[in-house]
C-alpha atoms as a PDB file:
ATOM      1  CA  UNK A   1       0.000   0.000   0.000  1.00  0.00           C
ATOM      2  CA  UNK A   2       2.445   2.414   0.734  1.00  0.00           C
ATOM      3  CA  UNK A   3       4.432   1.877  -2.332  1.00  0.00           C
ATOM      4  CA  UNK A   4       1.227   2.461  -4.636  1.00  0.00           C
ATOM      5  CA  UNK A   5       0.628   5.715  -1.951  1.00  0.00           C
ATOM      6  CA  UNK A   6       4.747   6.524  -2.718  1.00  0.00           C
ATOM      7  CA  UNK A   7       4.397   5.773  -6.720  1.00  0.00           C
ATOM      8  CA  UNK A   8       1.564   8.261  -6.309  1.00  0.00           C
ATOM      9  CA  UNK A   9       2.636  10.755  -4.618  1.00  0.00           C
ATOM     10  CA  UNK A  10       6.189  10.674  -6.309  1.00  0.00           C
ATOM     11  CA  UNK A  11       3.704  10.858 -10.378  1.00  0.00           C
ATOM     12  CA  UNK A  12       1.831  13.555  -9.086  1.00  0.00           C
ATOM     13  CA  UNK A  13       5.034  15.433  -7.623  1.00  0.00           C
ATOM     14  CA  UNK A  14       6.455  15.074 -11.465  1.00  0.00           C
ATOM     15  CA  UNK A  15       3.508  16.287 -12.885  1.00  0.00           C
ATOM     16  CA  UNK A  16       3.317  19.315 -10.932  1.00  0.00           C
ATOM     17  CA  UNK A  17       7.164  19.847 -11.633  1.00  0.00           C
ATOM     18  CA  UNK A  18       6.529  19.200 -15.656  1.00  0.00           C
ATOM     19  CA  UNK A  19       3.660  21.890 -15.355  1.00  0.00           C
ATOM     20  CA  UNK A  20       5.889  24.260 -13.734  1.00  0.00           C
ATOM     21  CA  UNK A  21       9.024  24.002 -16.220  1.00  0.00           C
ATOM     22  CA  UNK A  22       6.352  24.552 -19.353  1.00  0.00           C
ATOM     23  CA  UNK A  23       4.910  27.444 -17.616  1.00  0.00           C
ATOM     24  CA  UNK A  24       7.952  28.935 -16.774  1.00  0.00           C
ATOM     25  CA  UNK A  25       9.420  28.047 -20.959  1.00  0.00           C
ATOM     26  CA  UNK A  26       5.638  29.566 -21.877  1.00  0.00           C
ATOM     27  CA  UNK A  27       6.690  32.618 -20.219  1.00  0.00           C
ATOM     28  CA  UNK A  28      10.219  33.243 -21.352  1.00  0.00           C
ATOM     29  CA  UNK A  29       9.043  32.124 -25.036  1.00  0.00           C
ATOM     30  CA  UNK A  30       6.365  35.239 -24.564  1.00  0.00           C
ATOM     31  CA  UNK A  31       8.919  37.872 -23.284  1.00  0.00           C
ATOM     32  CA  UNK A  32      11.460  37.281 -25.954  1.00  0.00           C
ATOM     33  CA  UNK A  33       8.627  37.632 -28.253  1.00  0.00           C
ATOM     34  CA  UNK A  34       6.909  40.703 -26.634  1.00  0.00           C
ATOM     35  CA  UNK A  35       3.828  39.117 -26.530  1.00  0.00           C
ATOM     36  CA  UNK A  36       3.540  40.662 -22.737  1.00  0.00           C
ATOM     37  CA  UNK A  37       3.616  43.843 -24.307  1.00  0.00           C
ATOM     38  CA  UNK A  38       1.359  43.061 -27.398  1.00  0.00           C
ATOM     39  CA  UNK A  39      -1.350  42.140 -24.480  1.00  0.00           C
ATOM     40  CA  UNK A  40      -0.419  45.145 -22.393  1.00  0.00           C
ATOM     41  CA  UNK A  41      -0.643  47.588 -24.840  1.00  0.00           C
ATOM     42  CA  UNK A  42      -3.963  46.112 -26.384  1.00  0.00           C
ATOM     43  CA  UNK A  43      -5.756  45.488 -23.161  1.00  0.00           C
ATOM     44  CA  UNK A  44      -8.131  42.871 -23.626  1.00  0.00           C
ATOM     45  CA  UNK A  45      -8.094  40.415 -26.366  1.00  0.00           C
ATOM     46  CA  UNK A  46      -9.241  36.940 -27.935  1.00  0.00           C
ATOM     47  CA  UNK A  47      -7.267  33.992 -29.833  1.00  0.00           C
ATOM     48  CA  UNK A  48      -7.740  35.790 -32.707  1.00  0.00           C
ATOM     49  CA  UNK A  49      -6.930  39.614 -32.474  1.00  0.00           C
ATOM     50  CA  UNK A  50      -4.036  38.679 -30.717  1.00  0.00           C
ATOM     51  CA  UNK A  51      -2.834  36.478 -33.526  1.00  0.00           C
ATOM     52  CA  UNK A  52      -3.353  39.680 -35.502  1.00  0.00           C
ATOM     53  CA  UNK A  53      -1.427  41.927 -33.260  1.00  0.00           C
ATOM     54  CA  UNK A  54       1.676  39.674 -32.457  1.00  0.00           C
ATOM     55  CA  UNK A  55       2.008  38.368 -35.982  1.00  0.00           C
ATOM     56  CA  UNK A  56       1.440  35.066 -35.330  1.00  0.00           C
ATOM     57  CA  UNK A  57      -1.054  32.023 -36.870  1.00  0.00           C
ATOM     58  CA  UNK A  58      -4.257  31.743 -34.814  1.00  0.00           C
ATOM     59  CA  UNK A  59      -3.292  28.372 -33.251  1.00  0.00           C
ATOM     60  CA  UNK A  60      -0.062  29.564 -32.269  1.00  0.00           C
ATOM     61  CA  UNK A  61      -2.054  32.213 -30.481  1.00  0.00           C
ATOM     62  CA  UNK A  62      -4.898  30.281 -28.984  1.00  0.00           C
ATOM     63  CA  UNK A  63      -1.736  27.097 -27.753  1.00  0.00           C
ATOM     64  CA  UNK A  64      -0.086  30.256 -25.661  1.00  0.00           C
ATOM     65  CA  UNK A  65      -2.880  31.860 -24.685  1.00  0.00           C
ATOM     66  CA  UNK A  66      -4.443  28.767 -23.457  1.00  0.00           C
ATOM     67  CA  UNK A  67      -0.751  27.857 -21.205  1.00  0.00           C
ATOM     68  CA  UNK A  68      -0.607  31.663 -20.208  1.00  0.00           C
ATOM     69  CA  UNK A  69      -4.250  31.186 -19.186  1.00  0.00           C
ATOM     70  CA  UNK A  70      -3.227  27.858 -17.187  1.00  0.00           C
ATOM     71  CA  UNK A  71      -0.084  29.395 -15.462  1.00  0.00           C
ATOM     72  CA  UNK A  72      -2.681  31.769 -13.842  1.00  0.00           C
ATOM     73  CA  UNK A  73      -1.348  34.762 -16.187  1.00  0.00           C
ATOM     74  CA  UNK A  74      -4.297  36.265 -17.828  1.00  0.00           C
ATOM     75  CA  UNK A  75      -7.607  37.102 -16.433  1.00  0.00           C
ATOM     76  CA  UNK A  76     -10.763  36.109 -18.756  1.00  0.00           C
ATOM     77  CA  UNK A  77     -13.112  39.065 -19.090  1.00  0.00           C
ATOM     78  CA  UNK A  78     -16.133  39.756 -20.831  1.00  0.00           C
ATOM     79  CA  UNK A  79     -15.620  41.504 -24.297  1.00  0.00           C
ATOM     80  CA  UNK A  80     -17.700  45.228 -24.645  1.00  0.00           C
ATOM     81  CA  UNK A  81     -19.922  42.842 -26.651  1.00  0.00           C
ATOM     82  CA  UNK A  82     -21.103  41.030 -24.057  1.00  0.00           C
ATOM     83  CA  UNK A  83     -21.040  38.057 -26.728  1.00  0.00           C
ATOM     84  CA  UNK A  84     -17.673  36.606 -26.209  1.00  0.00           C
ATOM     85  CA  UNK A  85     -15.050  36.429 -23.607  1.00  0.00           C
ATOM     86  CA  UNK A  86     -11.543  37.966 -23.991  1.00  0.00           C
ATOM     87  CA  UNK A  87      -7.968  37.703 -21.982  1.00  0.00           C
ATOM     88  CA  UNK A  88      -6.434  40.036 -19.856  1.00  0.00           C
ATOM     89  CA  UNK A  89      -2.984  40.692 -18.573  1.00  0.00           C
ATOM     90  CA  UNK A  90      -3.705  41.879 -15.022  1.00  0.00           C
ATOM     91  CA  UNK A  91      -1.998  45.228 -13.938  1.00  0.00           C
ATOM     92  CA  UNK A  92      -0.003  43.417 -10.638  1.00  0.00           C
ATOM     93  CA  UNK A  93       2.124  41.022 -13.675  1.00  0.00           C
ATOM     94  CA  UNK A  94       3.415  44.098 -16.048  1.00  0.00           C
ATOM     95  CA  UNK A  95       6.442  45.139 -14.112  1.00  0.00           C
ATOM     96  CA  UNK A  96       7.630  41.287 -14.435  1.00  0.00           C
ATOM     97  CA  UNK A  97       6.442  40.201 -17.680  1.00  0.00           C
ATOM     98  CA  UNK A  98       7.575  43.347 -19.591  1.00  0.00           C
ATOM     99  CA  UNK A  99      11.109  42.452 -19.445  1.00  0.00           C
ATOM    100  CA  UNK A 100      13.592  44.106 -18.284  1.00  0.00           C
ATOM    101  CA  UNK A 101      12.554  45.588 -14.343  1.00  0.00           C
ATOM    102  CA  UNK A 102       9.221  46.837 -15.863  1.00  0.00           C
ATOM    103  CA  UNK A 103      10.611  48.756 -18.837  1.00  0.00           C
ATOM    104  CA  UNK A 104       9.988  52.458 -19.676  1.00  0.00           C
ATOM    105  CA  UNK A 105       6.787  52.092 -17.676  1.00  0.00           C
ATOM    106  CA  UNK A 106       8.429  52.220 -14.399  1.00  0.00           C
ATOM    107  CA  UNK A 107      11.141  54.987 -15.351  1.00  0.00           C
ATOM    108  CA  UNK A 108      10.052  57.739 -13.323  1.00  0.00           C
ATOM    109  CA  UNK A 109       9.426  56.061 -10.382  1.00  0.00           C
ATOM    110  CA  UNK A 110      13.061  53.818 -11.003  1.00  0.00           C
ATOM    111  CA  UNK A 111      14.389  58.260 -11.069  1.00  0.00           C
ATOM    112  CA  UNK A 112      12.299  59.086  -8.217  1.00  0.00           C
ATOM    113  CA  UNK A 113      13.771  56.551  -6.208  1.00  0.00           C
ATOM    114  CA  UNK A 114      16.875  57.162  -7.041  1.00  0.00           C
ATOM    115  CA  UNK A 115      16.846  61.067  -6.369  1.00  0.00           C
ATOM    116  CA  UNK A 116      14.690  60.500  -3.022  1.00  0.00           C
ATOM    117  CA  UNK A 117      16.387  56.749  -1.830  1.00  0.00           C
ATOM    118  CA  UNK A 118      18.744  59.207   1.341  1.00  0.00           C
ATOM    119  CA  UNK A 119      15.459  60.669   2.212  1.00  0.00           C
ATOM    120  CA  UNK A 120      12.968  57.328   1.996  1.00  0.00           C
ATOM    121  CA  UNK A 121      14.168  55.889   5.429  1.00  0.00           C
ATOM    122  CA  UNK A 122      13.407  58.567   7.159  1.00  0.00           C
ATOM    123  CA  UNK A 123      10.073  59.809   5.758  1.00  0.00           C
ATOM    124  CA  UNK A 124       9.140  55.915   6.438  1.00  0.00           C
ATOM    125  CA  UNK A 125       9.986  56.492  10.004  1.00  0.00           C
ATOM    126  CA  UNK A 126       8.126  60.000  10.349  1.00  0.00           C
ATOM    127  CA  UNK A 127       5.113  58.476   8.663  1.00  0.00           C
ATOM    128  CA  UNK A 128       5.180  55.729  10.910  1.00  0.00           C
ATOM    129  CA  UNK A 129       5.455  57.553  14.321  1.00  0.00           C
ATOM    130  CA  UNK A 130       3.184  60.456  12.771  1.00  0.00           C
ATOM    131  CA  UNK A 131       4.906  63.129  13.012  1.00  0.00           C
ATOM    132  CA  UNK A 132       5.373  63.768   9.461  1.00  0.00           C
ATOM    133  CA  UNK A 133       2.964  66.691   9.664  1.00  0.00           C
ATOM    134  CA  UNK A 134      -0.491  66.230   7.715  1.00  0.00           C
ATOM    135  CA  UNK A 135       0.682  62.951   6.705  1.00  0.00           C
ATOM    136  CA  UNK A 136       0.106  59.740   8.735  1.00  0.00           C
ATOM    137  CA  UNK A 137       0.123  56.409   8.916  1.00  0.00           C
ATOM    138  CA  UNK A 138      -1.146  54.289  11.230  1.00  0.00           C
ATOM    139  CA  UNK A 139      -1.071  51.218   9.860  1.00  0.00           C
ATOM    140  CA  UNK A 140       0.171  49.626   6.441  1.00  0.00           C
ATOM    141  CA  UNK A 141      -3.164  47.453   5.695  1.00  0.00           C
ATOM    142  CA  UNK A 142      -4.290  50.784   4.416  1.00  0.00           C
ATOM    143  CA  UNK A 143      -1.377  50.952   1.670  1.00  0.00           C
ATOM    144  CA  UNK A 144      -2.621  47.748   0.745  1.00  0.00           C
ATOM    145  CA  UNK A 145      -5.613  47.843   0.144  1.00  0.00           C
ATOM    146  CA  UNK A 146      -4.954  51.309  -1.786  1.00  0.00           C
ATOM    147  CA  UNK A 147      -1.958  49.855  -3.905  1.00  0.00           C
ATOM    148  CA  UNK A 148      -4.997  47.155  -4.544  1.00  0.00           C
ATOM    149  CA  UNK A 149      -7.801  49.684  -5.258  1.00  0.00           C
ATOM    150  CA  UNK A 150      -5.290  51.272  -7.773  1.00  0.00           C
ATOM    151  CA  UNK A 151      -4.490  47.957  -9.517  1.00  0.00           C
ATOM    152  CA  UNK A 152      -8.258  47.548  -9.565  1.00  0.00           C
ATOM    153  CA  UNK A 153      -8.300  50.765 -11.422  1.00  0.00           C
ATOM    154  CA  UNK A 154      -5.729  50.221 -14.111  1.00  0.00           C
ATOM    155  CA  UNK A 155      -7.877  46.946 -15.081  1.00  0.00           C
ATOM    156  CA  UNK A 156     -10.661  48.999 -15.373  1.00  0.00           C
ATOM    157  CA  UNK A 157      -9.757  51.233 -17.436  1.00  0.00           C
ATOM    158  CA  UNK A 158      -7.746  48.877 -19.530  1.00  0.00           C
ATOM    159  CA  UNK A 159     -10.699  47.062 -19.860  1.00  0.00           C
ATOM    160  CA  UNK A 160     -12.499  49.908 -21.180  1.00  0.00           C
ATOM    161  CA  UNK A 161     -10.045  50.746 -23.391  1.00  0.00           C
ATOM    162  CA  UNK A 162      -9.363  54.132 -21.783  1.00  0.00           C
ATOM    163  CA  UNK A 163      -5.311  53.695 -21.499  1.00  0.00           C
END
């Protein structure tokens, strides 16, 4: 019994590993291709239009689509139709998928940083303790659930084509 429960375990163990290693070749075959930034800039899309936009045959599109879909990547939305559904890269993956540390997308706040990074420990520290004047803050689930409200946003509009 506990060889069958070993076999098992050990079959499902490899599967999970093989899943992982074609996600993770799905993904690097999609940033050397820009295909992150083909979904990014068109905001949502089917099989089909994305085939269009990245240059690629149909059921190339729909195969990476479908793993990118699997991986947990994309989001699957309703289309403005309301007939269909399309896929979505979700705001909180762009700084990763992109490429390179987010790409020209996260520029000014990469030179923010770097002109502010002496000053960031202690505004932390004065924001923390509140005496930073008008700004305070208690606690950090608010930050969260702002940073979350914001990413909430950026789908949004995405999805409605605004940006």
């Amino acid at each position: 019994m506990s060889t069958i429960t070993t076999t098992a375990a050990v079959r499902a163990r490899e599967a999970r590993e093989a899943a992982e290693r074609r996600a993770r070749a799905s993904i690097a075959f999609g940033r050397k291709r820009g295909y992150y930034r083909v979904l990014f800039e068109s905001g949502p899309v089917d099989a089909a239009t994305f085939a269009v936009l990245a240059g690629v045959p149909e059921s190339n599109a729909h195969a990476w689509l479908a793993e990118q879909l699997e991986a947990g990547l994309l989001r699957v939305v309703d289309a403005p139709d309301g007939a269909h559904e399309e896929l979505l890269l979700p705001g909180e993956y762009v700084p990763v998928l992109l490429g390179d540390r987010g790409e020209p997308e996260l520029d000014g706040a990469r030179r923010m940083l770097e002109q502010h990074r002496d000053e960031l420990p202690r505004v932390l520290e004065r924001m923390r303790s509140g005496s930073g004047g008008a700004v305070r803050v208690v606690d950090a689930a608010p930050l969260g659930v702002e940073s979350e409200r914001v990413r909430a946003f950026a789908d949004a509009a995405r999805l409605l084509r605004v940006v």
